[in-house]
Protein backbone atom coordinates (compact mmCIF):
# COMPACT_ATOMS: atom_id res chain seq x y z
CA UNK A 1 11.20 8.06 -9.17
CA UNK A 2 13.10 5.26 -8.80
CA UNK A 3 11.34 2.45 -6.53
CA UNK A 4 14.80 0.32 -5.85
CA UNK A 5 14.19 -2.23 -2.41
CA UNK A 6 10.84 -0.16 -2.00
CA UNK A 7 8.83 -2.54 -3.93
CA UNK A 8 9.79 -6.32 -4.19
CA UNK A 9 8.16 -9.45 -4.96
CA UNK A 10 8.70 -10.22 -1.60
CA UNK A 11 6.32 -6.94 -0.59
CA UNK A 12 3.65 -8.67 -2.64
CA UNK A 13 0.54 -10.58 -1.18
CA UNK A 14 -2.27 -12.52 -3.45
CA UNK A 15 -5.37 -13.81 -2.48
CA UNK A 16 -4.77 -13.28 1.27
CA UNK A 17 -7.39 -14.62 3.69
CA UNK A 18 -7.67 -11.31 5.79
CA UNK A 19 -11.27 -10.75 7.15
CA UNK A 20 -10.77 -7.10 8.67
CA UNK A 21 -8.95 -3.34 8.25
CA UNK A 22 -7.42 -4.52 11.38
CA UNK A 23 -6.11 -7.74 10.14
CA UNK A 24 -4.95 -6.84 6.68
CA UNK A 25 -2.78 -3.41 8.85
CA UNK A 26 -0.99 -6.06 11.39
CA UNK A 27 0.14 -8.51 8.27
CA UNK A 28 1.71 -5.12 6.76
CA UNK A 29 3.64 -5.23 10.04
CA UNK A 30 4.45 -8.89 9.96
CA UNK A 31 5.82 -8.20 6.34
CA UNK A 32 7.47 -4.90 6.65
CA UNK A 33 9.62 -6.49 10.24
CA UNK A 34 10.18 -9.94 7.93
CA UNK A 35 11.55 -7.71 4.98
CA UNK A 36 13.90 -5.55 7.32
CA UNK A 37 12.25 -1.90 6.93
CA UNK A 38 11.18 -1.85 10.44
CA UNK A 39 12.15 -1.68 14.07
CA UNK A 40 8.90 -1.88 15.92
CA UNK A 41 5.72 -3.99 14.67
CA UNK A 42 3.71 -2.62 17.61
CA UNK A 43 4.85 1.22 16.72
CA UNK A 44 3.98 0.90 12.97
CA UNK A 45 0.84 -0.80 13.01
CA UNK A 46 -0.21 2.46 16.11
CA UNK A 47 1.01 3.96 12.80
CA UNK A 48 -1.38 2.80 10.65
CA UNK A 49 -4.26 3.16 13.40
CA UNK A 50 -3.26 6.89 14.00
CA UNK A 51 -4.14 7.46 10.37
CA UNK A 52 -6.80 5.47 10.27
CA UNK A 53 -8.38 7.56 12.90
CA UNK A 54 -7.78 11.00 10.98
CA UNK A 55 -10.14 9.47 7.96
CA UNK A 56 -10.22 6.98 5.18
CA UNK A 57 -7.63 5.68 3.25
CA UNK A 58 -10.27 3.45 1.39
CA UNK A 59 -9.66 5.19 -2.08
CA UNK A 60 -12.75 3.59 -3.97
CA UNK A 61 -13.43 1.18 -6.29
CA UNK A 62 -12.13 -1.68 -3.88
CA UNK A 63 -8.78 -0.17 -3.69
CA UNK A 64 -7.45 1.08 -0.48
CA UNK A 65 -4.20 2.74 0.28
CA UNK A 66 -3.07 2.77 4.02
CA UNK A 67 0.02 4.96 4.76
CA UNK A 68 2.00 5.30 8.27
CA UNK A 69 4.96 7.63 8.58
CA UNK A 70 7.04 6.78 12.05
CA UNK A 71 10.53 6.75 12.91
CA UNK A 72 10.07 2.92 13.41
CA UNK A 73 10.61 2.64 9.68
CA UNK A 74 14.06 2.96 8.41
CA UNK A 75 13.56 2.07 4.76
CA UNK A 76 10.42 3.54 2.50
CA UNK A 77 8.86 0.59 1.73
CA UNK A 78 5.30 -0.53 -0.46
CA UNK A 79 3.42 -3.67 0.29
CA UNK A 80 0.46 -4.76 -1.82
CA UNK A 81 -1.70 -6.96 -1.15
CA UNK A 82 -5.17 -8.36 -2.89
CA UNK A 83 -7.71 -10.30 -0.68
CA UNK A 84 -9.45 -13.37 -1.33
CA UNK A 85 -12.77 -11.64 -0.93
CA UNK A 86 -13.68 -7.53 0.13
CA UNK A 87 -13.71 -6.46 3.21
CA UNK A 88 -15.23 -3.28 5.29
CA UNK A 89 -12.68 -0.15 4.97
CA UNK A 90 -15.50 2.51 5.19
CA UNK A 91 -13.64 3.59 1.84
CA UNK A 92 -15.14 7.00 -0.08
CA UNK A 93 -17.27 5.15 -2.19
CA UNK A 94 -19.24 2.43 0.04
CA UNK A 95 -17.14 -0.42 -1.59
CA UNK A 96 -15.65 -3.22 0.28
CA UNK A 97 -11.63 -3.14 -0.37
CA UNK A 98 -9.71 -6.21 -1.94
CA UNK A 99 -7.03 -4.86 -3.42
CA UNK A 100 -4.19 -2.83 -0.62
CA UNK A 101 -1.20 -0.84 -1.83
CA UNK A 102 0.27 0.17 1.48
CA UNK A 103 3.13 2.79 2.33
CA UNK A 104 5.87 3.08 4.78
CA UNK A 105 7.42 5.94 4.76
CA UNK A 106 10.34 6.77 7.07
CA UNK A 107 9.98 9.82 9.62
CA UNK A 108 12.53 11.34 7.63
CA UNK A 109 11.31 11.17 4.28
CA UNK A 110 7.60 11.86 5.79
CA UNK A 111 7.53 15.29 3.29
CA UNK A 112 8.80 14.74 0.21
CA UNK A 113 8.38 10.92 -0.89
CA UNK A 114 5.25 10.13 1.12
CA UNK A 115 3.32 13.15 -0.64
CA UNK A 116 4.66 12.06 -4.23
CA UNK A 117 4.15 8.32 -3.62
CA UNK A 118 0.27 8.74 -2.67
CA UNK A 119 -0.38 11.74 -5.43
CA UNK A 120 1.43 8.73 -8.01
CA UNK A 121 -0.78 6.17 -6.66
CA UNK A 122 -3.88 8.53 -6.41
CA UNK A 123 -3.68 9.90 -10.01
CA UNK A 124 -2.95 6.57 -11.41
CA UNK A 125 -6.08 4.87 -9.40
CA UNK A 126 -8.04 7.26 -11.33
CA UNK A 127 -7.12 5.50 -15.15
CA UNK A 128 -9.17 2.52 -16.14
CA UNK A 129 -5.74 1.27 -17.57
CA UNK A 130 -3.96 1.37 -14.44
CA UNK A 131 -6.91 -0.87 -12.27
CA UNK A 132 -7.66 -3.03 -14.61
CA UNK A 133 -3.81 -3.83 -15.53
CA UNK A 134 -3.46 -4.26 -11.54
CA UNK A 135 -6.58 -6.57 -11.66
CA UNK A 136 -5.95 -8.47 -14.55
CA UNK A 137 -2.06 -9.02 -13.36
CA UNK A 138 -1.91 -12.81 -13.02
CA UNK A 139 0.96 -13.38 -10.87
CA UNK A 140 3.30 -10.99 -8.69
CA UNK A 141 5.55 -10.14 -11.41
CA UNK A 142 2.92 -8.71 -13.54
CA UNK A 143 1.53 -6.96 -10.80
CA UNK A 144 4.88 -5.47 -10.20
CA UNK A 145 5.47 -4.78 -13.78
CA UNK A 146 2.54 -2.60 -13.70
CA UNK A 147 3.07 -1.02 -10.68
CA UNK A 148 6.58 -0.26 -10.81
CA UNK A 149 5.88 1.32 -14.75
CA UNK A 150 3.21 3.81 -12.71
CA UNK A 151 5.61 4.67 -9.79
CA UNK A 152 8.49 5.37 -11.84
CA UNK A 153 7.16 7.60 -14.76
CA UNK A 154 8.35 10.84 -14.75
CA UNK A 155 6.02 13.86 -14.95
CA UNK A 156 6.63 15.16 -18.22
């Protein structure tokens, strides 16, 4: 899969000073309308919220993955972000969260690329390799480098 405008340095966040789930889901907003994949702040973050409410997307092991489909978004987008300290998520595991890779996926798109973005993600949160090259990435570009690697490998 190719990840083109999806993820950017630009979509990339270190050492943010976010003290809530609320919090760290409005600055996905603010970054998502700044970078152009949005129309409405307000409608995405309700986004966010709605599935929020239907359970967890605190994955474990500090990692959380929030995900919003809505017409609101006109480009698929991915927006990480790692937090200066962890925060309450009520993620599978118990763990506070501190490090957010965050989808936007446009209404459209809602089947296809949303289910093969998180399954990506999901699988690759599983390998050692994959968190601790994510956690030892010292600067945005490495982080990218790492994630974009994961995201684009083809199933063989």
């Amino acid at each position: 899969m190719e990840i083109g405008r999806m993820l950017c340095i630009e979509n990339i966040y270190l050492k943010e000073k976010l003290n809530t789930k609320d919090e760290v889901l409005h600055f996905i907003g603010e970054v998502l309308w700044a970078n152009k994949y949005i129309d409405d702040k307000e409608k995405v973050y309700e986004g966010y919220i709605a599935r929020e409410s239907e359970g967890t997307t605190g994955f474990g092991d500090s990692f959380a993955i929030p995900h919003c489909k809505s017409s609101a978004i006109h480009e698929a987008a991915i927006v990480v972000i790692t937090l200066n300290r962890g925060i309450e998520w009520q993620a599978m595991d118990g763990k506070p969260v501190d490090f957010v890779i965050a989808l936007a996926i446009p209404e459209a798109l809602s089947g296809t690329l949303h289910l093969e973005l998180l399954g990506k993600l999901a699988s690759n949160l599983m390998e050692e390799s994959f968190t601790e090259g994510l956690r030892n990435a010292k600067n945005k570009e490495e982080l990218f480098k790492v994630l974009k690697v994961a995201i684009e490998e083809e199933e063989l």
